[in-house]
N, C-alpha and C. Protein backbone atom coordinates (compact mmCIF):
# COMPACT_ATOMS: atom_id res chain seq x y z
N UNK A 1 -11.84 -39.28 18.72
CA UNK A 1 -12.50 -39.36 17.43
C UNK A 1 -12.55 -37.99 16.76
N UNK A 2 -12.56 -37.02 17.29
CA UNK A 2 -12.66 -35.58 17.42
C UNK A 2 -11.47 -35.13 16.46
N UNK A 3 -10.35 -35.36 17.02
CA UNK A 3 -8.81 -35.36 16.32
C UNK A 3 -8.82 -35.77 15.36
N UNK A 4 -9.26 -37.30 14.97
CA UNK A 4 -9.01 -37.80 13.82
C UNK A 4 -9.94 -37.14 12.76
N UNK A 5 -10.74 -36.57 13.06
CA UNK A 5 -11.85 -36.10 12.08
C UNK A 5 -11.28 -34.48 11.79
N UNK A 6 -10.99 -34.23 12.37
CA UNK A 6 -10.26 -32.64 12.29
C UNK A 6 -8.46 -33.00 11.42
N UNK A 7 -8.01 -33.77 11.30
CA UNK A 7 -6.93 -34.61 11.01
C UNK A 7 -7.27 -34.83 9.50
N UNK A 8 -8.22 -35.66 9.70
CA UNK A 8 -8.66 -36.24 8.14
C UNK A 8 -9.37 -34.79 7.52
N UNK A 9 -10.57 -33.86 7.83
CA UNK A 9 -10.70 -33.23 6.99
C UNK A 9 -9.49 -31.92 6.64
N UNK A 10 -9.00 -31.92 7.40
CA UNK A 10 -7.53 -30.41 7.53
C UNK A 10 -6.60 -31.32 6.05
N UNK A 11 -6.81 -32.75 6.07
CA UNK A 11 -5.67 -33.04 5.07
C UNK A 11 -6.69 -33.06 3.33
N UNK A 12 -8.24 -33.21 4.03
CA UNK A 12 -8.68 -33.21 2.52
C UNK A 12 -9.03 -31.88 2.01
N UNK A 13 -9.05 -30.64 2.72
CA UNK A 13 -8.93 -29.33 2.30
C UNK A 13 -7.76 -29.31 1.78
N UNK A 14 -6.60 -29.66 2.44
CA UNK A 14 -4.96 -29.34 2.00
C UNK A 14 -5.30 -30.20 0.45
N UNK A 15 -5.66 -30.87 0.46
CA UNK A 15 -5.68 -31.48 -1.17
C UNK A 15 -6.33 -31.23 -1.89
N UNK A 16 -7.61 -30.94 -1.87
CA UNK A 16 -8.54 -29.41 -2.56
C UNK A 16 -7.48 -28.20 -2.76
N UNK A 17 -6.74 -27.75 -1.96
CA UNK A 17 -5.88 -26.75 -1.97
C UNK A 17 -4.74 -26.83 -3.05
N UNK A 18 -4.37 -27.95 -3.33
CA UNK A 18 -3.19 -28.54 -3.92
C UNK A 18 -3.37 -28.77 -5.14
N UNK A 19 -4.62 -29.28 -5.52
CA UNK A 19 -5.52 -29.32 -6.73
C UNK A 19 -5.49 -28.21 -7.20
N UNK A 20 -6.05 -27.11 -6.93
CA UNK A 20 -6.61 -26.23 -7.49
C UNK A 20 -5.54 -25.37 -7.53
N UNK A 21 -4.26 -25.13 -7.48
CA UNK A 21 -2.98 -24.31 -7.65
C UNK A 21 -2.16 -25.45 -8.19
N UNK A 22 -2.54 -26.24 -8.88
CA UNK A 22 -1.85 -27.45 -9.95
C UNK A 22 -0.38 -27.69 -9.68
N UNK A 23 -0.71 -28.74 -8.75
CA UNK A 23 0.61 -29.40 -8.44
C UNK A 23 1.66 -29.67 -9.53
N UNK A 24 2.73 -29.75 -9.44
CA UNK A 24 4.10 -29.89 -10.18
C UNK A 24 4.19 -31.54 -10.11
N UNK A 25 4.00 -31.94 -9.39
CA UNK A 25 4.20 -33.77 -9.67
C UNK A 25 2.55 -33.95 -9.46
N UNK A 26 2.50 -35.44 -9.81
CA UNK A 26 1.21 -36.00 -9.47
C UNK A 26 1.06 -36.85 -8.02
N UNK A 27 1.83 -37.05 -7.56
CA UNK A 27 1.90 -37.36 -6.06
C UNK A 27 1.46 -36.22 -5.28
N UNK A 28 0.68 -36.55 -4.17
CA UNK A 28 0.26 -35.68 -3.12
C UNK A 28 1.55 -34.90 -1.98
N UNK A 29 1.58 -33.93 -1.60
CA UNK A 29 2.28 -33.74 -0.59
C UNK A 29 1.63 -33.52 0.54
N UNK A 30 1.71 -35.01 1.58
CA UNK A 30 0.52 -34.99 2.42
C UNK A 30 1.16 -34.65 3.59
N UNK A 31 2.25 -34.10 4.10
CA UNK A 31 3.07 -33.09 4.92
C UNK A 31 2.37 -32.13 4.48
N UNK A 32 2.47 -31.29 3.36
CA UNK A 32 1.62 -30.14 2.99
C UNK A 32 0.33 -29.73 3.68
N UNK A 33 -0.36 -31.08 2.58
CA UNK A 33 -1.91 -30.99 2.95
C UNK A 33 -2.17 -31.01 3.89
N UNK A 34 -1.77 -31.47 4.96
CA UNK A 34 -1.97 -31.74 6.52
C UNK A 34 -1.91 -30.27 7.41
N UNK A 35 -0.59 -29.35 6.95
CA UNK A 35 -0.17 -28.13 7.25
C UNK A 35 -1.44 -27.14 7.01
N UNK A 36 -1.39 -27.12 5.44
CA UNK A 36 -1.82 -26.10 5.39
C UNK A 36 -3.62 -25.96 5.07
N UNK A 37 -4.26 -27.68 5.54
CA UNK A 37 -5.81 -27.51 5.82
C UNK A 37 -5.88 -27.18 7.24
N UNK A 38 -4.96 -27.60 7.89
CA UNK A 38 -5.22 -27.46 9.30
C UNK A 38 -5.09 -26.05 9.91
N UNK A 39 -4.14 -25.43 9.37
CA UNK A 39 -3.64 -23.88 9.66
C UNK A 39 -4.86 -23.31 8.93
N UNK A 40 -4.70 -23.48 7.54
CA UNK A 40 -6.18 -23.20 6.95
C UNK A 40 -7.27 -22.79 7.33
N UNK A 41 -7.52 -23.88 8.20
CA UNK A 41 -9.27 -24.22 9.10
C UNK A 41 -8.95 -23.05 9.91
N UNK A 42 -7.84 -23.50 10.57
CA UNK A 42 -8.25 -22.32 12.28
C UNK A 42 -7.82 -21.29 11.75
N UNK A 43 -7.24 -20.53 10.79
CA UNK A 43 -7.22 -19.24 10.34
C UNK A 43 -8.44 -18.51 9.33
N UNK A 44 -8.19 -19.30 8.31
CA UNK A 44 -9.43 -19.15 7.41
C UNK A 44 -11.22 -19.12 8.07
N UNK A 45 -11.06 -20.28 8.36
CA UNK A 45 -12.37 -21.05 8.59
C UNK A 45 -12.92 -20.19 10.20
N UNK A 46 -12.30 -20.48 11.29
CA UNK A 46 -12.24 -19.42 12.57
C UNK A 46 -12.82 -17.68 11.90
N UNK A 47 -12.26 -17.19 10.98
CA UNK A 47 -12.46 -16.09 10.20
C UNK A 47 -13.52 -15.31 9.62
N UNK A 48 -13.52 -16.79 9.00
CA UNK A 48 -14.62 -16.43 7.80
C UNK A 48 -15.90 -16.69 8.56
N UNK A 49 -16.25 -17.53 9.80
CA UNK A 49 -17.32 -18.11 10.31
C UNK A 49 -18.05 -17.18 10.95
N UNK A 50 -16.60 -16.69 11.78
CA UNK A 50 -16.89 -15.32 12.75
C UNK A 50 -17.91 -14.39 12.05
N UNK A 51 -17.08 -13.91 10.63
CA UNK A 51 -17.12 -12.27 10.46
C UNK A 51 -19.24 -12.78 9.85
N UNK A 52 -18.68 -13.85 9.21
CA UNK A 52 -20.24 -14.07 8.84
C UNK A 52 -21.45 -13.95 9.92
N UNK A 53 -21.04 -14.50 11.12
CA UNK A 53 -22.00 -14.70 12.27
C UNK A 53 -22.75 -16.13 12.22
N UNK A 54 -22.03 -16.95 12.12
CA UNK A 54 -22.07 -18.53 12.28
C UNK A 54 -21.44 -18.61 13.41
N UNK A 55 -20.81 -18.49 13.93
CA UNK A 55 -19.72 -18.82 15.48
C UNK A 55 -19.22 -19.70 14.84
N UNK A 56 -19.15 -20.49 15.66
CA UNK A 56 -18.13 -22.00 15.55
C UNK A 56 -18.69 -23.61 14.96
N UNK A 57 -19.64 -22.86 14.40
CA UNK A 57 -21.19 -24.23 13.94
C UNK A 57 -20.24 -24.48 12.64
N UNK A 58 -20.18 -25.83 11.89
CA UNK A 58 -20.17 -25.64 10.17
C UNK A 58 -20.68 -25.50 9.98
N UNK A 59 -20.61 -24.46 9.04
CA UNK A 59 -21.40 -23.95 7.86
C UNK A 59 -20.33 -23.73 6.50
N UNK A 60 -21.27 -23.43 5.44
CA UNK A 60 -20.70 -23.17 4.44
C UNK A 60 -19.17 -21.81 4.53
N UNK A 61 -19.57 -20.90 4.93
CA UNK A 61 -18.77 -19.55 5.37
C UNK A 61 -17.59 -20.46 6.01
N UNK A 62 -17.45 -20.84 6.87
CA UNK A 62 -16.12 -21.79 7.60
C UNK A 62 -15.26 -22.29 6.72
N UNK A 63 -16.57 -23.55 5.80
CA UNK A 63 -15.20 -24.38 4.96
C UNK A 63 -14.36 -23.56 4.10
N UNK A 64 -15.76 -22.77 3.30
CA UNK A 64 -14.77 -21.90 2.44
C UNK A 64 -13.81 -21.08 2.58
N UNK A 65 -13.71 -20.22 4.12
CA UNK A 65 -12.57 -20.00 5.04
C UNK A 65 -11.46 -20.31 5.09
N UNK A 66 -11.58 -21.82 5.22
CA UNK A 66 -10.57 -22.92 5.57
C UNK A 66 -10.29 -23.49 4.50
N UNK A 67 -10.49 -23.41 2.80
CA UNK A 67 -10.16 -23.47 1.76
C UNK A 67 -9.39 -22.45 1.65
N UNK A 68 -10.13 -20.74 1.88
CA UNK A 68 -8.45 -19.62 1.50
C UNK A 68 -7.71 -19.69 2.12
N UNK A 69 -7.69 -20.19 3.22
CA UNK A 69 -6.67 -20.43 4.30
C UNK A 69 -5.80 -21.15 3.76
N UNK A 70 -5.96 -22.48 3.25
CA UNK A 70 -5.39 -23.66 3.07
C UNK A 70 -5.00 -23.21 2.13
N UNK A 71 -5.24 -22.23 0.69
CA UNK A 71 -5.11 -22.01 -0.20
C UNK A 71 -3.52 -21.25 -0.12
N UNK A 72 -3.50 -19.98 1.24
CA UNK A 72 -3.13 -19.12 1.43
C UNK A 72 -1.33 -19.90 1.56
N UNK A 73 -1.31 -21.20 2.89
CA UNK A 73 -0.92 -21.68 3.36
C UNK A 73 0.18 -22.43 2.64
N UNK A 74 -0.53 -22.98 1.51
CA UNK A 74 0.02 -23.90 0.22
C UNK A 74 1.12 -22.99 -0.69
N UNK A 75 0.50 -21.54 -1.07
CA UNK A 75 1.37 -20.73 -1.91
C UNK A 75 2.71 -20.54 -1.15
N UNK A 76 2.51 -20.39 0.60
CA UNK A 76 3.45 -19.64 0.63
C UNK A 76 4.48 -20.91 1.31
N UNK A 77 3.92 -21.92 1.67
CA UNK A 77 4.80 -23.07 1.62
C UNK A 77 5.74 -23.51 0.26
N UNK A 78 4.94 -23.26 -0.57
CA UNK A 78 5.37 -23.77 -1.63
C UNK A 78 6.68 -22.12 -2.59
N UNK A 79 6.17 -21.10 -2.00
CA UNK A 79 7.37 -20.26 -2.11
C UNK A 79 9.13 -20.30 -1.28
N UNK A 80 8.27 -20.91 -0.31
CA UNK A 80 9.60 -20.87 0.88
C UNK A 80 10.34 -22.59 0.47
N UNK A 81 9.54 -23.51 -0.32
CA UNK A 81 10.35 -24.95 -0.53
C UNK A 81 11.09 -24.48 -1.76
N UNK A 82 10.54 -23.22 -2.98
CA UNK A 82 11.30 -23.29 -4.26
C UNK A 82 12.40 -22.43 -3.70
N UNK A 83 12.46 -21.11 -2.70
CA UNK A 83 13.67 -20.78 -2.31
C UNK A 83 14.35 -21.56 -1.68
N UNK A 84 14.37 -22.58 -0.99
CA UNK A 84 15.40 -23.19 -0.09
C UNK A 84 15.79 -24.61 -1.25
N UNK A 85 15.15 -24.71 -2.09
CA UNK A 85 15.67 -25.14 -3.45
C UNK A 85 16.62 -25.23 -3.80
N UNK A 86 16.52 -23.42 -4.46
CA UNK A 86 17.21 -22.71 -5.08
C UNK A 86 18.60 -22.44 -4.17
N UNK A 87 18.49 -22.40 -3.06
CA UNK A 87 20.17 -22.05 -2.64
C UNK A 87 20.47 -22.96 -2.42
N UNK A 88 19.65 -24.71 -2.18
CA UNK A 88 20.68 -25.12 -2.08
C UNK A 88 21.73 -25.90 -3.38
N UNK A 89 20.49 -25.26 -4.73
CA UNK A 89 21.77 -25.61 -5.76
C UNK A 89 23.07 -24.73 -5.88
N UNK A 90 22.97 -23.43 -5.23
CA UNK A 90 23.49 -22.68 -5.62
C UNK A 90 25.34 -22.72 -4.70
């Protein structure tokens, strides 16, 4: 149950994430969202929880963590899909 809940929220950060750097289509990219809430969380969120002095509890400091994370995650996914794009029109 543990998984699925870490599963489901890693993909609804990735879509908070996706939102807020205004997607190019209106369809979700839930490969994305999945990536980069989850990488997100344990980079961001692990991070931000620490430096605050929350440990490993949620708290506010975590999610928002695991939002720049996810945030972080999304740009540079989304740099490395427009280059591999781009060569392969080329």
């Amino acid at each position: 149950m543990l998984i699925l809940a870490i599963i489901i929220g890693g993909m609804f950060i990735g879509w908070i994430a996706q939102l807020i750097l205004g997607r190019r289509t209106r369809q979700v990219d839930w490969a994305m969202a999945l990536v980069a809430g989850i990488g997100g969380s344990f980079v961001g969120g692990l991070l931000f929880s620490l430096i605050a002095g929350d440990g490993l509890a949620l708290e506010p400091s975590g999610v928002i963590g695991s939002l720049i994370g996810a945030l972080v995650v999304t740009i540079v996914w989304q740099l490395f899909d427009k280059n591999r794009r781009a060569k392969q029109r080329a």
